[in-house]
PDB file of N, CA and C in Angstrom:
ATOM      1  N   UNK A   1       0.851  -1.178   0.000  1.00  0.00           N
ATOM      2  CA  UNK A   1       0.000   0.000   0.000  1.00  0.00           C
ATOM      3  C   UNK A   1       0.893   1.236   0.000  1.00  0.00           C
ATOM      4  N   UNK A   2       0.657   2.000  -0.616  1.00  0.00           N
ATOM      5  CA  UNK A   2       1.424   3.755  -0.835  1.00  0.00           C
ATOM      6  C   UNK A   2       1.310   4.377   0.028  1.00  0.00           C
ATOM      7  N   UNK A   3       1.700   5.654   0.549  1.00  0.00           N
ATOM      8  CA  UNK A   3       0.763   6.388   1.319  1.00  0.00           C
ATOM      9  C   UNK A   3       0.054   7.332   1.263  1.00  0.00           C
ATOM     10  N   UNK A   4      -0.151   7.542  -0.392  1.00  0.00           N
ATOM     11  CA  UNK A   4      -1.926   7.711  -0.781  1.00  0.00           C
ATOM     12  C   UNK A   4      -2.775   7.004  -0.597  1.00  0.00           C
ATOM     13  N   UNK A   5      -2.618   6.054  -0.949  1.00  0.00           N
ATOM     14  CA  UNK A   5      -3.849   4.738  -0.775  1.00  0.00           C
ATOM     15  C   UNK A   5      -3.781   4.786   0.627  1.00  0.00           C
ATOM     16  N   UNK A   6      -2.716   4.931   1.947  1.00  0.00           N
ATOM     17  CA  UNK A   6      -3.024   4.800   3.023  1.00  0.00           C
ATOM     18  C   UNK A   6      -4.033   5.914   3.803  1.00  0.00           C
ATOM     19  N   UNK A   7      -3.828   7.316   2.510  1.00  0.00           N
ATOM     20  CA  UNK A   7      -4.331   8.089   3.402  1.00  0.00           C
ATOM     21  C   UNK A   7      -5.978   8.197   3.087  1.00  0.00           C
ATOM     22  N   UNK A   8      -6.086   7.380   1.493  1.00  0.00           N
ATOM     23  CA  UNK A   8      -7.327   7.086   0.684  1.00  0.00           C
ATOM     24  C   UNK A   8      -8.273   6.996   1.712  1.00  0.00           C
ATOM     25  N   UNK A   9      -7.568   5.614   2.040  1.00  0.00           N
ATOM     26  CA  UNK A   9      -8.113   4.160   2.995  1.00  0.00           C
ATOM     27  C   UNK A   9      -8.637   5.174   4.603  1.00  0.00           C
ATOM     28  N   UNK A  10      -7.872   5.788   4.989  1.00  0.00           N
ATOM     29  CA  UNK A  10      -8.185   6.681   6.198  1.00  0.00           C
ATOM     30  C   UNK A  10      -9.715   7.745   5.790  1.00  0.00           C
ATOM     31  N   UNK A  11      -9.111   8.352   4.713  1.00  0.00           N
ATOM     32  CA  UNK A  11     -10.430   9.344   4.402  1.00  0.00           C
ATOM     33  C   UNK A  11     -11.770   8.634   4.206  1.00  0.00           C
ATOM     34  N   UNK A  12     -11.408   7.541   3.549  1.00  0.00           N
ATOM     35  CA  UNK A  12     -13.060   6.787   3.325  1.00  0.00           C
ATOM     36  C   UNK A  12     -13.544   6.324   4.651  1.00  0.00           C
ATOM     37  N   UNK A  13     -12.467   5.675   5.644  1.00  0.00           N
ATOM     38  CA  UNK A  13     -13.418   5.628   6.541  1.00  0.00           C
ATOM     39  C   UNK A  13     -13.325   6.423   7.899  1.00  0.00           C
ATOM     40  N   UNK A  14     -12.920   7.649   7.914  1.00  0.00           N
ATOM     41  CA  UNK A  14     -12.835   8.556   9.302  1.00  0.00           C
ATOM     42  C   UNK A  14     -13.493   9.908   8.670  1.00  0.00           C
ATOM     43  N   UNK A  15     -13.292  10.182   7.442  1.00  0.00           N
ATOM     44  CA  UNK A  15     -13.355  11.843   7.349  1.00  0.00           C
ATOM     45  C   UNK A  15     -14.769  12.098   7.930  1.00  0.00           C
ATOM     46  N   UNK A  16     -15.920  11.939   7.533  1.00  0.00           N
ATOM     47  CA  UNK A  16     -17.195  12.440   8.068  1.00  0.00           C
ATOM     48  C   UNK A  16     -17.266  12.864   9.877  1.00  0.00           C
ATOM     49  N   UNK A  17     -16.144  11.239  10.834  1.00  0.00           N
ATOM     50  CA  UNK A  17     -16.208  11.988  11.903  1.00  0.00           C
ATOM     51  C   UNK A  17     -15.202  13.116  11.766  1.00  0.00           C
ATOM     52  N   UNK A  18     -13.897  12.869  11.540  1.00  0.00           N
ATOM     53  CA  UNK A  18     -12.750  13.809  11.644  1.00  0.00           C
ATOM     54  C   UNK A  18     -13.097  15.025  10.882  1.00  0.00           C
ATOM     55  N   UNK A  19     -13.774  15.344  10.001  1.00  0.00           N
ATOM     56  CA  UNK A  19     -14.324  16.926   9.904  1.00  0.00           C
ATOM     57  C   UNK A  19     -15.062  17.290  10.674  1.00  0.00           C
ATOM     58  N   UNK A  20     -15.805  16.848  11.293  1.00  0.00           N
ATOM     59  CA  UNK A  20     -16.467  17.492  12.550  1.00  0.00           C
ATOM     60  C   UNK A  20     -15.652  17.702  13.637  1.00  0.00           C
ATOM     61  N   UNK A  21     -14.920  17.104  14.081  1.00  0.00           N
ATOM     62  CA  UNK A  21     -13.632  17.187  15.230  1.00  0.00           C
ATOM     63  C   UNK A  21     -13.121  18.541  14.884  1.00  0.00           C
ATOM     64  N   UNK A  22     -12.803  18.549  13.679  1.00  0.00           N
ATOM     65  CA  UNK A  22     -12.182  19.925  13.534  1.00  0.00           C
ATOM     66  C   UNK A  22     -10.412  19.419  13.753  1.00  0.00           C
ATOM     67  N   UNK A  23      -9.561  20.861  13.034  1.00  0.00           N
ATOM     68  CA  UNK A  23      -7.776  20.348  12.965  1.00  0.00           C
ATOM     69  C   UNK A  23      -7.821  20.937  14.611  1.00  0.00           C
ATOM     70  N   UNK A  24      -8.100  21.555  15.211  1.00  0.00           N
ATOM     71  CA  UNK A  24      -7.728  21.625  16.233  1.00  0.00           C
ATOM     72  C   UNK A  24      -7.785  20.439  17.522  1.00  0.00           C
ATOM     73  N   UNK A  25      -9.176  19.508  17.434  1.00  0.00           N
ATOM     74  CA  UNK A  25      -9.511  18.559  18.230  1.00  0.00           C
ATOM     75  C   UNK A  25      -8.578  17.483  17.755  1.00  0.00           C
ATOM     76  N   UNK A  26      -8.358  17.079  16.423  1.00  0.00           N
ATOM     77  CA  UNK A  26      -7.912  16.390  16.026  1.00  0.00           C
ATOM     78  C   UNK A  26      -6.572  16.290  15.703  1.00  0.00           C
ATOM     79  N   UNK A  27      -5.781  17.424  16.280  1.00  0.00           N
ATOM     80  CA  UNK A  27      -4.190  17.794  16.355  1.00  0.00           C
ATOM     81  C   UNK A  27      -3.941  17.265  17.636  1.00  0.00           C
ATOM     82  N   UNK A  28      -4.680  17.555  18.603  1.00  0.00           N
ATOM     83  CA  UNK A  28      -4.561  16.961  19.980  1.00  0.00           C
ATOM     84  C   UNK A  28      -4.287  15.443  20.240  1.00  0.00           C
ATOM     85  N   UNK A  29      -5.437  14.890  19.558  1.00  0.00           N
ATOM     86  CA  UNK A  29      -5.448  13.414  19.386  1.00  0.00           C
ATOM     87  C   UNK A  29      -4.386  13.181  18.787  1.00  0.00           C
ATOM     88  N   UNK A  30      -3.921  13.376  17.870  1.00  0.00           N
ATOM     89  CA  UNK A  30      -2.477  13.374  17.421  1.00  0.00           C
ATOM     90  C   UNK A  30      -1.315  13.335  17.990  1.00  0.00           C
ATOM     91  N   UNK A  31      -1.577  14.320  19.191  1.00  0.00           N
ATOM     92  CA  UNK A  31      -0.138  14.676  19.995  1.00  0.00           C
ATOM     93  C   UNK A  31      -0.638  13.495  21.709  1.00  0.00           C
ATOM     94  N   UNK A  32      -1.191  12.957  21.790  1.00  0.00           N
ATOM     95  CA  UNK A  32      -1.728  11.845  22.491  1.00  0.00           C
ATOM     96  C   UNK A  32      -1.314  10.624  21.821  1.00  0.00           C
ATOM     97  N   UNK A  33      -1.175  10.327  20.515  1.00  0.00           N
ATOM     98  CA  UNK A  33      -0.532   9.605  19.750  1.00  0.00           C
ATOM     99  C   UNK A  33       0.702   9.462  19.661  1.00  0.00           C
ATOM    100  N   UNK A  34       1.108  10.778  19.806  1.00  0.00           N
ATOM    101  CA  UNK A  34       2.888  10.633  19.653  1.00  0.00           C
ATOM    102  C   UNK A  34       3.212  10.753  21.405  1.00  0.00           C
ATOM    103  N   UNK A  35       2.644  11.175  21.988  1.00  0.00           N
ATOM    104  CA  UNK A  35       3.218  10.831  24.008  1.00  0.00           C
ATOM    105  C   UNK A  35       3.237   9.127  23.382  1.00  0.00           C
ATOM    106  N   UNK A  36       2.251   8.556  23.022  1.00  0.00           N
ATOM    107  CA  UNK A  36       2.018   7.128  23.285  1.00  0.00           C
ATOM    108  C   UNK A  36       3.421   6.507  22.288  1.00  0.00           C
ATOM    109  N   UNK A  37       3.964   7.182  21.429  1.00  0.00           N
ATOM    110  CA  UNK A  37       4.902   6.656  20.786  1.00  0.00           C
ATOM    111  C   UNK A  37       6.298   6.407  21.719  1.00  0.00           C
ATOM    112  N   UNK A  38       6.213   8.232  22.275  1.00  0.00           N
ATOM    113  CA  UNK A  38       7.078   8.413  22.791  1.00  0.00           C
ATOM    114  C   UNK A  38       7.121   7.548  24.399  1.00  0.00           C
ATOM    115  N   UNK A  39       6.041   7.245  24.748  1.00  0.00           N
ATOM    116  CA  UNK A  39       6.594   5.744  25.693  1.00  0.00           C
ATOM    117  C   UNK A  39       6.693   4.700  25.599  1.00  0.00           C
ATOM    118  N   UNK A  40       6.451   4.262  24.238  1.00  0.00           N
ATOM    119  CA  UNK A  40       6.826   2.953  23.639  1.00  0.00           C
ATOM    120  C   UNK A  40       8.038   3.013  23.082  1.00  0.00           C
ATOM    121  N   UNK A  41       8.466   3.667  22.611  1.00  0.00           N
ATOM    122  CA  UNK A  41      10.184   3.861  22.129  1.00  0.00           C
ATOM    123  C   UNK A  41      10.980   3.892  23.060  1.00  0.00           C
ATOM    124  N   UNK A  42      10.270   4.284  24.559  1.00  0.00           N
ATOM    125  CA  UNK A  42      11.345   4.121  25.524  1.00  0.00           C
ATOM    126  C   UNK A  42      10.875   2.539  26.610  1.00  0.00           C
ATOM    127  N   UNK A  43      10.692   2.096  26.243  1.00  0.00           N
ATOM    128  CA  UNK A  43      10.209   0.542  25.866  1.00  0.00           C
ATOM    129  C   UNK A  43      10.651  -0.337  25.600  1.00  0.00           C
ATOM    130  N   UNK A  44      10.694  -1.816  25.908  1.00  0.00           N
ATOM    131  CA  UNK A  44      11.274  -2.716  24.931  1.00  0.00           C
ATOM    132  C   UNK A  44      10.187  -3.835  24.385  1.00  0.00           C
ATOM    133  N   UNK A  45       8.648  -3.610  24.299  1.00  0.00           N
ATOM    134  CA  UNK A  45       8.377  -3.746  23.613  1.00  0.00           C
ATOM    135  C   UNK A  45       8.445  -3.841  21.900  1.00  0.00           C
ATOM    136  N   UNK A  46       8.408  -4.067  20.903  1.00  0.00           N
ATOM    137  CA  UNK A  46       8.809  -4.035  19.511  1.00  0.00           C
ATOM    138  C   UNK A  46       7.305  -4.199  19.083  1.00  0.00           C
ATOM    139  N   UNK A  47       6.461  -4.625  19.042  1.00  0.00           N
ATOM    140  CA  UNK A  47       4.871  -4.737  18.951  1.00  0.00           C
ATOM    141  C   UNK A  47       4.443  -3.766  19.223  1.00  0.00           C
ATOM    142  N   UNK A  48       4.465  -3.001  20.706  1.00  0.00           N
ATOM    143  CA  UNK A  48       3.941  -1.967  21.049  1.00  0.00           C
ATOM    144  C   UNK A  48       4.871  -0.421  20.041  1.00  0.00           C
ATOM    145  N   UNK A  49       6.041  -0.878  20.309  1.00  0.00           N
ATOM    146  CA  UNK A  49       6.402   0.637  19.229  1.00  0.00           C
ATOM    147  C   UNK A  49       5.413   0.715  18.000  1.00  0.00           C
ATOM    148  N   UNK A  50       5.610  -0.134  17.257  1.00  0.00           N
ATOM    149  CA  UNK A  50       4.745  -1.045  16.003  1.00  0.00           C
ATOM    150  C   UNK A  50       3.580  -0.022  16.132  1.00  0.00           C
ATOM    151  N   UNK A  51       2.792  -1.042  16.575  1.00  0.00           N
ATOM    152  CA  UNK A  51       1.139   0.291  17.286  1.00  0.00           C
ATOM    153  C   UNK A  51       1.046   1.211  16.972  1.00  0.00           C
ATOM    154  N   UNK A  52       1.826   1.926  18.205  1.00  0.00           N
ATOM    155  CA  UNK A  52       2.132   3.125  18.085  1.00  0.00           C
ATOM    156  C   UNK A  52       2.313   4.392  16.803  1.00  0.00           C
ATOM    157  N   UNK A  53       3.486   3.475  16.354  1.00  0.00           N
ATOM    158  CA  UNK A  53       3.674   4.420  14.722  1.00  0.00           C
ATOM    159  C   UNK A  53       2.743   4.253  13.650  1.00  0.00           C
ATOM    160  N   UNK A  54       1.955   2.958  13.753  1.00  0.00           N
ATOM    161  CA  UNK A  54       0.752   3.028  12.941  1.00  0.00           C
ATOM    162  C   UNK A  54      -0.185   3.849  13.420  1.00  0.00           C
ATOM    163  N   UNK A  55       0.026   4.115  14.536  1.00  0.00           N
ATOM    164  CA  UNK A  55      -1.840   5.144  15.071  1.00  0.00           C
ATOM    165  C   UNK A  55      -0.636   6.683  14.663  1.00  0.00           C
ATOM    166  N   UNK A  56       0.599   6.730  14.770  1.00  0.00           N
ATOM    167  CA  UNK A  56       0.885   8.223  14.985  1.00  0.00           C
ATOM    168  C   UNK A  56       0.622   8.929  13.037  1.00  0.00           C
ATOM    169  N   UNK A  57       0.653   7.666  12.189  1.00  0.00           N
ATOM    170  CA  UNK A  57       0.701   7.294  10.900  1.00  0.00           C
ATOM    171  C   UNK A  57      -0.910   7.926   9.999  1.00  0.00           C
ATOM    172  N   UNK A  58      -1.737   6.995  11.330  1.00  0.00           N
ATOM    173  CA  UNK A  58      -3.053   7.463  10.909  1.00  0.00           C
ATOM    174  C   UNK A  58      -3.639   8.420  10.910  1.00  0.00           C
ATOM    175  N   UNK A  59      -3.221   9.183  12.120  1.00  0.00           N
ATOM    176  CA  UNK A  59      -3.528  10.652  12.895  1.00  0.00           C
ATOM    177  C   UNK A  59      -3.220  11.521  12.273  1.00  0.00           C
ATOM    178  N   UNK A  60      -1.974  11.040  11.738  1.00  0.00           N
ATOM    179  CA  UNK A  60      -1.064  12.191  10.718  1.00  0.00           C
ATOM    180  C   UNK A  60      -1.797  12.609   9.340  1.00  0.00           C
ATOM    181  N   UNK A  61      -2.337  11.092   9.036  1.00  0.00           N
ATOM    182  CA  UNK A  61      -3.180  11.182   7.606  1.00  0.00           C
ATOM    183  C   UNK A  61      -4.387  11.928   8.053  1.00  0.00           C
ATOM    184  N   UNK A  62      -5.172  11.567   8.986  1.00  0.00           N
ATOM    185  CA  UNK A  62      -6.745  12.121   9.186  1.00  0.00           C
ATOM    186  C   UNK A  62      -6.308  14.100   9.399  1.00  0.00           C
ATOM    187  N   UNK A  63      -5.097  14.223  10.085  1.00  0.00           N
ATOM    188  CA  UNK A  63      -5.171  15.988  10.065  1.00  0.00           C
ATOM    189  C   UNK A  63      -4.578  16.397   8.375  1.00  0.00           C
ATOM    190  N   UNK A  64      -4.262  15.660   7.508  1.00  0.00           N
ATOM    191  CA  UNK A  64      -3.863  16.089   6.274  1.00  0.00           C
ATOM    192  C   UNK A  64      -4.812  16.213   5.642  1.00  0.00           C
ATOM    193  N   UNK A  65      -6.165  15.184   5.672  1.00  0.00           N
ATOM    194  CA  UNK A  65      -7.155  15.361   5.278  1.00  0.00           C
ATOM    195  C   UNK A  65      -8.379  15.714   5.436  1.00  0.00           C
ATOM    196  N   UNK A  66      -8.379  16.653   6.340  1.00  0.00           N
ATOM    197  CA  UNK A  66      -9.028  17.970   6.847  1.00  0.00           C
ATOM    198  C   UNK A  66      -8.555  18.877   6.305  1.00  0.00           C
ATOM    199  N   UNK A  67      -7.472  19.184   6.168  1.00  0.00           N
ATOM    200  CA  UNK A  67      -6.781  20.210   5.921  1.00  0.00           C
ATOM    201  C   UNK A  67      -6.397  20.080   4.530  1.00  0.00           C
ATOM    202  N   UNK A  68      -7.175  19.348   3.668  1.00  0.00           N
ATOM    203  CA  UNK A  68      -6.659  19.003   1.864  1.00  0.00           C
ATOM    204  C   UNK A  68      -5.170  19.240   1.869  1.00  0.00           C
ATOM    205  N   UNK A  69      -4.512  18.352   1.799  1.00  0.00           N
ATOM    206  CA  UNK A  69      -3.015  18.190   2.014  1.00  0.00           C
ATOM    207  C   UNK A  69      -2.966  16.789   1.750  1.00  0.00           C
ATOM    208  N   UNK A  70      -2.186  16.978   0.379  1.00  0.00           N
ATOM    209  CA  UNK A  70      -1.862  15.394   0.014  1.00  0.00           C
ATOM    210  C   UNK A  70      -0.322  15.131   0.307  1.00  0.00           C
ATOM    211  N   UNK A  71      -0.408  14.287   1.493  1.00  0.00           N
ATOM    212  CA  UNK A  71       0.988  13.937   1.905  1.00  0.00           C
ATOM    213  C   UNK A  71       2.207  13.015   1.019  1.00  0.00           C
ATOM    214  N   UNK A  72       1.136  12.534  -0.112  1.00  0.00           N
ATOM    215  CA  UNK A  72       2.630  12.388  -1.272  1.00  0.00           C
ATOM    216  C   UNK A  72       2.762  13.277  -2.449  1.00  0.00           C
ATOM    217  N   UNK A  73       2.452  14.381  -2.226  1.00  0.00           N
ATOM    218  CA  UNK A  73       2.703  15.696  -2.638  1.00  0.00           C
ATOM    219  C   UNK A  73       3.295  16.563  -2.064  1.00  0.00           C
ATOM    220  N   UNK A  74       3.598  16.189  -0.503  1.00  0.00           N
ATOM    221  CA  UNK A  74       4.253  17.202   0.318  1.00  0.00           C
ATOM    222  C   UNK A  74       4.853  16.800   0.615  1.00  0.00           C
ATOM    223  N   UNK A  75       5.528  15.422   0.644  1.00  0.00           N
ATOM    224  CA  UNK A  75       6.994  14.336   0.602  1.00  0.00           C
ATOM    225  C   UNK A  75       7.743  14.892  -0.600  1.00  0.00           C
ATOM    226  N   UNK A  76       7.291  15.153  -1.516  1.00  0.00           N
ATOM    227  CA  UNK A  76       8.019  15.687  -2.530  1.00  0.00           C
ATOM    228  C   UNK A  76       9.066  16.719  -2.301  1.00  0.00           C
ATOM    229  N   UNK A  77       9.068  17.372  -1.153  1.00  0.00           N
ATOM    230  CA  UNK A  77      10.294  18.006  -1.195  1.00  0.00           C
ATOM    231  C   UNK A  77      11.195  17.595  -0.660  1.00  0.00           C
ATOM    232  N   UNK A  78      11.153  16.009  -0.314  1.00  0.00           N
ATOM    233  CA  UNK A  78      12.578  15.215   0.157  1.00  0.00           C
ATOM    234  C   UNK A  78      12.815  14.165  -0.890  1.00  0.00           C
ATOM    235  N   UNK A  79      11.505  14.403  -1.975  1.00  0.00           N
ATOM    236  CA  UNK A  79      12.189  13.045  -2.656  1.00  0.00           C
ATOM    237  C   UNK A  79      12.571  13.377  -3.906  1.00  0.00           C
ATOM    238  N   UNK A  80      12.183  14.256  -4.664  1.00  0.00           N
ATOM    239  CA  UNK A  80      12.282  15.163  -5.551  1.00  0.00           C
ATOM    240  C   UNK A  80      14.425  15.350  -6.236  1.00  0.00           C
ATOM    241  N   UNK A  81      14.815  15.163  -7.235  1.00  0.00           N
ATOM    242  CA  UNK A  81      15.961  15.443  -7.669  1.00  0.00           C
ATOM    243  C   UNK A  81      16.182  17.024  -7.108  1.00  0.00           C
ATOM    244  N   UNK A  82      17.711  17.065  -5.948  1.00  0.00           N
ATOM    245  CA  UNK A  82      18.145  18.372  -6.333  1.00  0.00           C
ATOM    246  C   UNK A  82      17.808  19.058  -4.843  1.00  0.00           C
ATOM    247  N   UNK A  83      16.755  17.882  -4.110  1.00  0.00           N
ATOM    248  CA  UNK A  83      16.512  18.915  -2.980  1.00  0.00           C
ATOM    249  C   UNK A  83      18.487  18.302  -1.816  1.00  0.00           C
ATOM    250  N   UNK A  84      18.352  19.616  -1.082  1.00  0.00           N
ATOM    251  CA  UNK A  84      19.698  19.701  -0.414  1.00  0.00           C
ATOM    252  C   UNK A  84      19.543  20.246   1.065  1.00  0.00           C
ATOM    253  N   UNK A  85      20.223  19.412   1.921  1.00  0.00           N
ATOM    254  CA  UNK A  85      20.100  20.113   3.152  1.00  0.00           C
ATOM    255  C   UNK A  85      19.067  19.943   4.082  1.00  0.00           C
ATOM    256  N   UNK A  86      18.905  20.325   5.192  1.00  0.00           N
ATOM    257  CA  UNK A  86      18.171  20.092   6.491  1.00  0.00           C
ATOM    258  C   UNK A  86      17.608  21.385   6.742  1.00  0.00           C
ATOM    259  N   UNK A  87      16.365  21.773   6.965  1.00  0.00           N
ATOM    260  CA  UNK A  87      15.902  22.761   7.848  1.00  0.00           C
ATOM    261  C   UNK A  87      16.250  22.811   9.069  1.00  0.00           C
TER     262      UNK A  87
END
């Protein structure tokens, strides 16, 4: 699966609730996602990290698509010939 099709697969079945949430409710949930990463990485679980980066994965897609933002359109400026350097 790509991660258009991943974020496809997210919009068909979350957007109706996740536009009502709104990017603000749903940035939160997001950052509840990544605490949860961030105590599984300090972890030795390997399953639970796993989890984790799939929900921080999903969260990421559902606020892109609120916000019409196609995230393999906005990868493009790391994958793209020519790009240089670190922000």
């Amino acid at each position: 699966m790509t991660l258009r099709e991943f974020q496809d697969f997210i919009r068909r079945k979350y957007y109706p609730t996740d536009s009502q949430r709104g990017t603000a409710g749903t940035f939160l949930w997001f950052v509840e996602e990544v605490g949860e990463l961030a105590s599984a990485l300090a972890g030795k679980d390997p399953q639970s990290k796993e989890e984790e980066f799939a929900d921080v994965l999903a969260w990421l897609c559902t606020l892109a698509n609120i916000n019409d933002v196609d995230l393999e359109k906005a990868i493009a400026k790391y994958t793209v010939h020519g790009v240089e350097g670190h922000k």
